[in-house]
Each structure stands twice: as structure tokens, then as C-alpha cells.
C-alpha atoms as a PDB file:
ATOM      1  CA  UNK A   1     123.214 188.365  77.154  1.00  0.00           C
ATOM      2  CA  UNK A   2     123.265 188.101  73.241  1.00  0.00           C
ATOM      3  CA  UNK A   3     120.749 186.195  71.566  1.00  0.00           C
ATOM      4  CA  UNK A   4     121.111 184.892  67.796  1.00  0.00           C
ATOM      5  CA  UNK A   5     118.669 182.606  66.353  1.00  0.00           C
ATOM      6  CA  UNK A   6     119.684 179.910  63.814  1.00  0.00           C
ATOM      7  CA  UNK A   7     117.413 179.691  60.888  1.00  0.00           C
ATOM      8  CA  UNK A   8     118.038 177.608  58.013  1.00  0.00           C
ATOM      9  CA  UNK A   9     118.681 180.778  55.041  1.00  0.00           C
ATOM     10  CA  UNK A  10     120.729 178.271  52.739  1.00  0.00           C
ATOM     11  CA  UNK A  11     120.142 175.693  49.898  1.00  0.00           C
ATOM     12  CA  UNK A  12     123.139 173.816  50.872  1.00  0.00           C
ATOM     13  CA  UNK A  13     122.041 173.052  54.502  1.00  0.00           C
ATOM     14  CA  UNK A  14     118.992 171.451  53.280  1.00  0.00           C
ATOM     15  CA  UNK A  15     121.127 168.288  51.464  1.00  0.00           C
ATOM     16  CA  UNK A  16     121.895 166.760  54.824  1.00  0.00           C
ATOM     17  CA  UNK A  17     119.187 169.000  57.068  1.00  0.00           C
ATOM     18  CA  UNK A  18     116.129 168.960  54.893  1.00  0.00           C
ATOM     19  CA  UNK A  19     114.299 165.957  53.371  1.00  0.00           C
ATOM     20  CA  UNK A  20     116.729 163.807  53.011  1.00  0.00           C
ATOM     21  CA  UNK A  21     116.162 160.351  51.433  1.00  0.00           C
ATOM     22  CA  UNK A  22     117.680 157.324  49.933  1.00  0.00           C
ATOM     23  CA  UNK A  23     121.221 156.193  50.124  1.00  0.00           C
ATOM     24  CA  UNK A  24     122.386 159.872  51.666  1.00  0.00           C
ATOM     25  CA  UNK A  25     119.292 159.141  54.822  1.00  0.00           C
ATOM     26  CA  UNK A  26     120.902 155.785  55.428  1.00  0.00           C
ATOM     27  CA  UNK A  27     124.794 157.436  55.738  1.00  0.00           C
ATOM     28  CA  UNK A  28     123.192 159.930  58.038  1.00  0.00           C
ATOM     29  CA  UNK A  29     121.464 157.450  60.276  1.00  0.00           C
ATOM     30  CA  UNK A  30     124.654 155.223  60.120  1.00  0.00           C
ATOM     31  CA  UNK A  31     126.863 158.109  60.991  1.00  0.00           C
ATOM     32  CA  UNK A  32     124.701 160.058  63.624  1.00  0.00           C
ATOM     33  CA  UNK A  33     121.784 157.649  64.555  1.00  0.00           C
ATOM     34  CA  UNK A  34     120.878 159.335  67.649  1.00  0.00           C
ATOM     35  CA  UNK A  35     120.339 162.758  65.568  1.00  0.00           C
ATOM     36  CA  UNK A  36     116.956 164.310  64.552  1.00  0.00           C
ATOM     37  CA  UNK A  37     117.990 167.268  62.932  1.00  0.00           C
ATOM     38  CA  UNK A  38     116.421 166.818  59.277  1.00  0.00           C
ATOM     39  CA  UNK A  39     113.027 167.592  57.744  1.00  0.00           C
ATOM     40  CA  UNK A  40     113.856 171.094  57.934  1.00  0.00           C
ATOM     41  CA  UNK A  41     112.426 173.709  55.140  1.00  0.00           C
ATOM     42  CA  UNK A  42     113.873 177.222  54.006  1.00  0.00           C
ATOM     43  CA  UNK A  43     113.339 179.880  56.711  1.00  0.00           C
ATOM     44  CA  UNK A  44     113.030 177.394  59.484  1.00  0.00           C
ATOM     45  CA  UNK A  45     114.246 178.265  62.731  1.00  0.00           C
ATOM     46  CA  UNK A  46     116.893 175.612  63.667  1.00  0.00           C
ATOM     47  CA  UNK A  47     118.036 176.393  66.869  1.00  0.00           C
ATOM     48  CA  UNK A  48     119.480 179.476  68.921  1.00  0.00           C
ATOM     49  CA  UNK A  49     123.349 180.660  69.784  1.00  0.00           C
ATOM     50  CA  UNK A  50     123.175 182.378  73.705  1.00  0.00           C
ATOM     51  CA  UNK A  51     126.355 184.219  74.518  1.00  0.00           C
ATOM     52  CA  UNK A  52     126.788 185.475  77.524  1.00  0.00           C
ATOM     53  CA  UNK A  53     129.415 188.052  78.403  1.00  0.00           C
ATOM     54  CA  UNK A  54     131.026 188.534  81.931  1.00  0.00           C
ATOM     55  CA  UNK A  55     131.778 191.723  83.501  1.00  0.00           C
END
């Protein structure tokens, strides 16, 4: 089993994943209402990858 942690590590993911307000908040609650992946700072740890490899 191979473990990778996803951390936020880039400016650019932080337009639609960090503090996002205004008219860019309302497109991404229009597009993806049910999603609550934003608020997120710099070194943040936003999720993790699990592969698992068969023998």
C-alpha cells in the first residue's frame, strides 16, 4: 500500500480552494453546491491518494 498525502503547495489552487469570495464564491456554489472544499491556506493538508498494488 502507497500512501501520498495531498497538501495544498500552490498559489494557483488557492483561487478556487482558498478564501474565495464575491462573484467567483457564487460560480462555485452554482457549479458544485454540494462541495466544501474551500477555506484552505498554504501547506494545508487537503486530502490523501491510497494506491494499492496487487500481487
Amino acid at each position: 500500500m502507497f500512501y501520498k498525502p495531498i497538501v495544498i503547495n500552490n498559489e494557483a489552487c488557492l483561487k478556487c480552494h482558498g478564501n474565495v469570495e464575491g462573484d467567483l464564491a457564487k460560480a462555485i456554489t452554482a457549479a458544485y453546491p454540494e462541495d466544501k472544499a474551500t477555506g484552505y491556506k498554504m501547506g494545508d493538508l487537503r486530502g490523501m491518494i491510497a494506491i494499492e498494488i496487487a500481487r
